[in-house]
C-alpha atoms as a PDB file:
ATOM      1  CA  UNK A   1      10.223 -12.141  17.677  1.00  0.00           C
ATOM      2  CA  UNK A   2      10.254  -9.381  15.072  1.00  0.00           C
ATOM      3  CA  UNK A   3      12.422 -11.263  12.792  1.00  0.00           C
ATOM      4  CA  UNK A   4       9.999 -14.373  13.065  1.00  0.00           C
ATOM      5  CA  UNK A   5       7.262 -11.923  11.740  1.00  0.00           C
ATOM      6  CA  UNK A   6       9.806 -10.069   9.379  1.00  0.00           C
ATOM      7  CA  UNK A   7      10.799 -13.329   7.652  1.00  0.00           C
ATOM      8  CA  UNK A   8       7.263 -13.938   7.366  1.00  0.00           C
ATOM      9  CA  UNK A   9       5.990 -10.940   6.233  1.00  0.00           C
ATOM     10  CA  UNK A  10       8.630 -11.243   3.231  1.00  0.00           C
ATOM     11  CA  UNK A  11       7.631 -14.718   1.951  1.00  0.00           C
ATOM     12  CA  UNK A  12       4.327 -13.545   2.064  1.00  0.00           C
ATOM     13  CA  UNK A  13       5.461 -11.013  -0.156  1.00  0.00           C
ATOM     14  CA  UNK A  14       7.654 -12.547  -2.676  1.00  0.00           C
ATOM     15  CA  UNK A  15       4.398 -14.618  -3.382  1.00  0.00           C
ATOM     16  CA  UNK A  16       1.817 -11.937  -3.783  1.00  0.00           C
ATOM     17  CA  UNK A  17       4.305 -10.302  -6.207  1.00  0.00           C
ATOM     18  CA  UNK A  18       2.717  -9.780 -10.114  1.00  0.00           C
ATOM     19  CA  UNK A  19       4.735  -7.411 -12.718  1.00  0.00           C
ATOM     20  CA  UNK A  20       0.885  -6.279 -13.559  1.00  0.00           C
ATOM     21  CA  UNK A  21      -2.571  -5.364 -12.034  1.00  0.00           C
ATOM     22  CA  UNK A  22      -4.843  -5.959 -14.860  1.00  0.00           C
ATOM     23  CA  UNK A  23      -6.124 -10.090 -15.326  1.00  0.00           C
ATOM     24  CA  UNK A  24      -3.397 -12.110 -17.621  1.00  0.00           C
ATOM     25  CA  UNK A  25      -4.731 -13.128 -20.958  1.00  0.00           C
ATOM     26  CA  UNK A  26      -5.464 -17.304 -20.919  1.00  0.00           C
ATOM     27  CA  UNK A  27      -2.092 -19.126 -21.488  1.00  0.00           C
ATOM     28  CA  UNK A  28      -0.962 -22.722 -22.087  1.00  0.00           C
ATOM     29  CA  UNK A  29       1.007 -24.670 -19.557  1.00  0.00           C
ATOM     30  CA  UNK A  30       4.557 -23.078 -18.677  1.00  0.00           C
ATOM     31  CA  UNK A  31       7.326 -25.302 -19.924  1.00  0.00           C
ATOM     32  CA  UNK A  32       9.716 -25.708 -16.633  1.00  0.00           C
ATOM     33  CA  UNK A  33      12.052 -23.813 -18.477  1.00  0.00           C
ATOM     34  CA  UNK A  34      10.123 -20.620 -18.473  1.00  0.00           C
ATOM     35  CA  UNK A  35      10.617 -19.215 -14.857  1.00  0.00           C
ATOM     36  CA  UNK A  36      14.278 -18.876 -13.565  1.00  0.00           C
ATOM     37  CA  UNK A  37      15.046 -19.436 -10.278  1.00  0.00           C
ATOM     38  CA  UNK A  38      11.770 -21.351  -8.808  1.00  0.00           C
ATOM     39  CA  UNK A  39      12.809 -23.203  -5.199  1.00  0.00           C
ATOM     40  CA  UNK A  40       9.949 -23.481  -3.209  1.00  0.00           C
ATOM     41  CA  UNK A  41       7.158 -23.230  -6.194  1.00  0.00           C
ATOM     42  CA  UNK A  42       6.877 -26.416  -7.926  1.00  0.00           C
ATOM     43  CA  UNK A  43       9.108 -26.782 -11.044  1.00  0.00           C
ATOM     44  CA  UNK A  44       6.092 -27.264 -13.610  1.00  0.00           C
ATOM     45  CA  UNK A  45       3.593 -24.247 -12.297  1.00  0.00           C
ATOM     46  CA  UNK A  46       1.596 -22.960 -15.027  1.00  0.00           C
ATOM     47  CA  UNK A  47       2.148 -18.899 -15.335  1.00  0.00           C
ATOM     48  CA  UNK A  48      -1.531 -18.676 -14.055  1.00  0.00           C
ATOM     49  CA  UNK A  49      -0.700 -20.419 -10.715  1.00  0.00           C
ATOM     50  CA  UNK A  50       2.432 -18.491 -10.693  1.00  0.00           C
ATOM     51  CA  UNK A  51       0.604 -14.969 -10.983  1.00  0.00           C
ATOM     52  CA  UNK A  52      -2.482 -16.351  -8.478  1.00  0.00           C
ATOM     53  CA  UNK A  53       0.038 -16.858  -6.029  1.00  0.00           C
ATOM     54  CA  UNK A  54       2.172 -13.987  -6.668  1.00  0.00           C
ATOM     55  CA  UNK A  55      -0.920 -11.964  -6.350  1.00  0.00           C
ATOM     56  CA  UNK A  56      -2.287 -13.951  -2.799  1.00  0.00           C
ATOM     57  CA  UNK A  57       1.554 -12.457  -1.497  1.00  0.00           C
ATOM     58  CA  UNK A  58       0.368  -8.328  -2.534  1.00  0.00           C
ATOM     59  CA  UNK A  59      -2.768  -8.997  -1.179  1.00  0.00           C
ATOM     60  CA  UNK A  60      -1.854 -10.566   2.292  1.00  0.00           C
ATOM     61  CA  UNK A  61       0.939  -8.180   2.761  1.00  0.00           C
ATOM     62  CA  UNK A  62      -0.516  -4.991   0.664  1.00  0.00           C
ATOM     63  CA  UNK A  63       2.370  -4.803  -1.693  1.00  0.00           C
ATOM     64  CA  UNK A  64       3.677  -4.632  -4.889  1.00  0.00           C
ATOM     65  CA  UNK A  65       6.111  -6.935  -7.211  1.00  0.00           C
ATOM     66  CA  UNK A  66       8.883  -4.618  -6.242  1.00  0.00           C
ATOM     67  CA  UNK A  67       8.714  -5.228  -2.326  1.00  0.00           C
ATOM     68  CA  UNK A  68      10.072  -8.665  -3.017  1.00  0.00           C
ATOM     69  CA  UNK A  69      11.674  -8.305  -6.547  1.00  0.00           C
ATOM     70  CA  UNK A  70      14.790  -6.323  -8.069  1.00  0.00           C
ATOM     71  CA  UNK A  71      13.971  -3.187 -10.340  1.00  0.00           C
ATOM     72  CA  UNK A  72      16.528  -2.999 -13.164  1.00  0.00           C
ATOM     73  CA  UNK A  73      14.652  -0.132 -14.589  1.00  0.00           C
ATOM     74  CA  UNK A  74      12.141   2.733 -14.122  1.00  0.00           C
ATOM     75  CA  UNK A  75      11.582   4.304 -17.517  1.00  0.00           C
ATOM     76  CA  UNK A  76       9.501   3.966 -19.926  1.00  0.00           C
ATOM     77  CA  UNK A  77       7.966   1.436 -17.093  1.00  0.00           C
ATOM     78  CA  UNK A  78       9.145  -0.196 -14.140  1.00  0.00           C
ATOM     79  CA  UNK A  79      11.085  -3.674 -15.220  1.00  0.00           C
ATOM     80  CA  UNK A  80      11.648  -6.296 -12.598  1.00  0.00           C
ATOM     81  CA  UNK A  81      14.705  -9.131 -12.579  1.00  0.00           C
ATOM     82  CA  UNK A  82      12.548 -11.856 -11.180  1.00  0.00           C
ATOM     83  CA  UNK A  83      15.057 -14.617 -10.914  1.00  0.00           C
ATOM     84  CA  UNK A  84      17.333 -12.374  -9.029  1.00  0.00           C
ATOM     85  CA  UNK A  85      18.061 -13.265  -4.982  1.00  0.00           C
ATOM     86  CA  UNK A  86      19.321  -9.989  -3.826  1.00  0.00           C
ATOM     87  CA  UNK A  87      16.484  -9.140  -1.708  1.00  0.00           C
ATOM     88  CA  UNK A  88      16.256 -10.131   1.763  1.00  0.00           C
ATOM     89  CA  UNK A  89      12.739  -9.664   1.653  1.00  0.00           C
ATOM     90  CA  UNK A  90      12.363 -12.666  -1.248  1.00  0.00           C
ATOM     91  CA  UNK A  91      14.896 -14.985   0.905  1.00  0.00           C
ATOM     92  CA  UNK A  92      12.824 -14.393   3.953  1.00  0.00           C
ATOM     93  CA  UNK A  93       9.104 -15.069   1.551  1.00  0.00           C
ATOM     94  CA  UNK A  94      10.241 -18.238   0.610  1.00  0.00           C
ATOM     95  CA  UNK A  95      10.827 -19.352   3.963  1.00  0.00           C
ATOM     96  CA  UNK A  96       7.519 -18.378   5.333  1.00  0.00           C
ATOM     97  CA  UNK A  97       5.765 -19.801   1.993  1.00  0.00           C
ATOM     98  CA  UNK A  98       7.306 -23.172   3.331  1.00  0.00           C
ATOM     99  CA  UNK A  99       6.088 -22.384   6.421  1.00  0.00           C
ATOM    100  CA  UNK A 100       2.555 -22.150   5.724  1.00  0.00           C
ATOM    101  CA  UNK A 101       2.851 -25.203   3.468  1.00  0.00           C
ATOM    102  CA  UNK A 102       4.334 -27.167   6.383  1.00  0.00           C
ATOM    103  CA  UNK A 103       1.298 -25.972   8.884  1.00  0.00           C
ATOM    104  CA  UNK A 104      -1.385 -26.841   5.942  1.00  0.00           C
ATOM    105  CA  UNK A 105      -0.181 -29.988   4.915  1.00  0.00           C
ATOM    106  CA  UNK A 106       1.061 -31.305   8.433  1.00  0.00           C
ATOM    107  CA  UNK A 107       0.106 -29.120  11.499  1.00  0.00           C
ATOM    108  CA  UNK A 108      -4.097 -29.078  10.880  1.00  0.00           C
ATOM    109  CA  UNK A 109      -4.108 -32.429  10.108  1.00  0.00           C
ATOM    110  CA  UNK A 110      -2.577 -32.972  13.472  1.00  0.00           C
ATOM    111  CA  UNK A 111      -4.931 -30.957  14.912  1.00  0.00           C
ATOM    112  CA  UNK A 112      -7.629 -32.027  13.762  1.00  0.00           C
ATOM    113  CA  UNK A 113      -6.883 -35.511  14.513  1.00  0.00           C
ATOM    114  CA  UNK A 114      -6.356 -34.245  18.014  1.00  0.00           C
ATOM    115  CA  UNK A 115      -9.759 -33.476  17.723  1.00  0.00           C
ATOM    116  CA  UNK A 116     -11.111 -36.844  17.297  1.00  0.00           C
ATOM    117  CA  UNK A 117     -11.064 -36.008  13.581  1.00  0.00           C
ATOM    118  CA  UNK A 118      -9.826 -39.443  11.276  1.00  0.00           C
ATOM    119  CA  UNK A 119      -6.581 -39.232  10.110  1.00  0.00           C
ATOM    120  CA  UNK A 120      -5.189 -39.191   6.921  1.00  0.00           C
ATOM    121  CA  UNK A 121      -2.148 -38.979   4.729  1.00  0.00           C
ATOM    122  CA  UNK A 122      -3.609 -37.594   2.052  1.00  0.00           C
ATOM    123  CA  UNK A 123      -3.156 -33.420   1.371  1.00  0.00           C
ATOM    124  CA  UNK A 124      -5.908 -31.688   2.361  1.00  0.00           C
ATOM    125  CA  UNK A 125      -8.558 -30.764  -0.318  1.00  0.00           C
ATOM    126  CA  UNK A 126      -9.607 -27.496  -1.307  1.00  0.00           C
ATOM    127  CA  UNK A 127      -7.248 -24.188  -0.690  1.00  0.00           C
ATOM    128  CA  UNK A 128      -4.697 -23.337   1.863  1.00  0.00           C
ATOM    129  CA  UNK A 129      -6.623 -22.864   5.734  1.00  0.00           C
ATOM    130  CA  UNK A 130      -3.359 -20.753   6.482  1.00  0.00           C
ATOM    131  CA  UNK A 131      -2.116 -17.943   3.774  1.00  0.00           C
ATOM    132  CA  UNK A 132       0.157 -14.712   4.453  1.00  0.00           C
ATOM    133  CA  UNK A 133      -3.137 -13.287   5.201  1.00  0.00           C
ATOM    134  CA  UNK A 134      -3.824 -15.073   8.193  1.00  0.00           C
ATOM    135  CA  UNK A 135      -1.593 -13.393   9.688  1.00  0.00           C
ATOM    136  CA  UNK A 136      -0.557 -10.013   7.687  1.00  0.00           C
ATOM    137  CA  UNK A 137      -4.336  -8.724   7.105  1.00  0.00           C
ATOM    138  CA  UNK A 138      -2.809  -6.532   4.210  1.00  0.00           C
ATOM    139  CA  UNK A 139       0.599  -5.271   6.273  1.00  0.00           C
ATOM    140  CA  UNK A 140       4.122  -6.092   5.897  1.00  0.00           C
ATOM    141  CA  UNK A 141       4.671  -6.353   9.750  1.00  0.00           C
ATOM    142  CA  UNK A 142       1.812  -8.525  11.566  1.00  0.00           C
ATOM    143  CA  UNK A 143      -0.093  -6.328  14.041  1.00  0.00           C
ATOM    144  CA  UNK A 144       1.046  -7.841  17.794  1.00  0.00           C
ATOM    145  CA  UNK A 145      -1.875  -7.839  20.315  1.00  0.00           C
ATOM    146  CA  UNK A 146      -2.529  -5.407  22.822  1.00  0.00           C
ATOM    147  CA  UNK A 147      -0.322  -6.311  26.080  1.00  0.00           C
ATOM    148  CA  UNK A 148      -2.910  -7.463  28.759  1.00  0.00           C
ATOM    149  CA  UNK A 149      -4.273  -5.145  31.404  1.00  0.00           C
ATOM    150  CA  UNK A 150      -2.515  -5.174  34.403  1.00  0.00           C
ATOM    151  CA  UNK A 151      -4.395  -7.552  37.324  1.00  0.00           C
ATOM    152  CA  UNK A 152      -5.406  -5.267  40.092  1.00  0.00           C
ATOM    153  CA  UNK A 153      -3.099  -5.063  43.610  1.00  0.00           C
ATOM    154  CA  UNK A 154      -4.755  -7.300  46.512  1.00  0.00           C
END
């Protein structure tokens, strides 16, 4: 069970992940070619989507770029290798970015149509019911509910 929230907690933060804390300057499109290493994100993301996601991953799992991402460097300021796999915690983000994907796109339609709702094929409209949020609130390790009380002896 703690690996289930582990691997969650790290695609959550691989996403939220931004080299900076101050608002990007307007940019054009991204060519494809501009990020490295993109396997869940689509191919043509534009670098504002890219850094609007990053930063819903630091948000939902109050962290920074580095929780996710390699530091080559420290001094004069902290450099990140963003294409690079070798942290576990960015393997285990993009799995629970897919995740969340999966329950938006599929799951709540299910449910809703369990509901009585119509259903559709189309992708849901507006933004994401389910983000690391949901279920981080701002931690790396989801907060587990209290066990129940223990029913009284007859």
């Amino acid at each position: 069970m703690k690996n289930t929230f582990t691997l969650v907690f790290l695609l959550v933060l691989i996403l939220g992940c931004t080299s900076s804390t101050t608002q990007p300057s307007p940019t054009p499109a991204a060519k494809s070619s501009e990020f490295k290493n993109l396997q869940v994100l689509p191919q043509d993301i534009t670098r504002d989507q890219l850094l609007a996601t990053m930063r819903g991953f630091t948000r939902g799992l109050g962290v920074r770029c580095n929780h996710c991402h390699v530091v080559t460097a420290t001094e004069p300021e902290e450099k990140l290798d963003f294409p690079a796999d070798t942290k576990e915690e960015k393997r285990v983000a993009r799995v629970m970015y897919q995740m969340a994907k999966e329950i938006n796109g599929t799951w709540l339609q299910r449910v809703e149509a369990a509901e009585g709702h119509a259903e559709t094929t189309e992708a849901p409209a507006g933004p994401p019911r389910v983000s690391c949020w949901t279920c981080h609130r701002g931690k790396t390790e989801p907060e587990m509910p209290p066990p129940p009380a223990p029913r009284p002896a007859p």
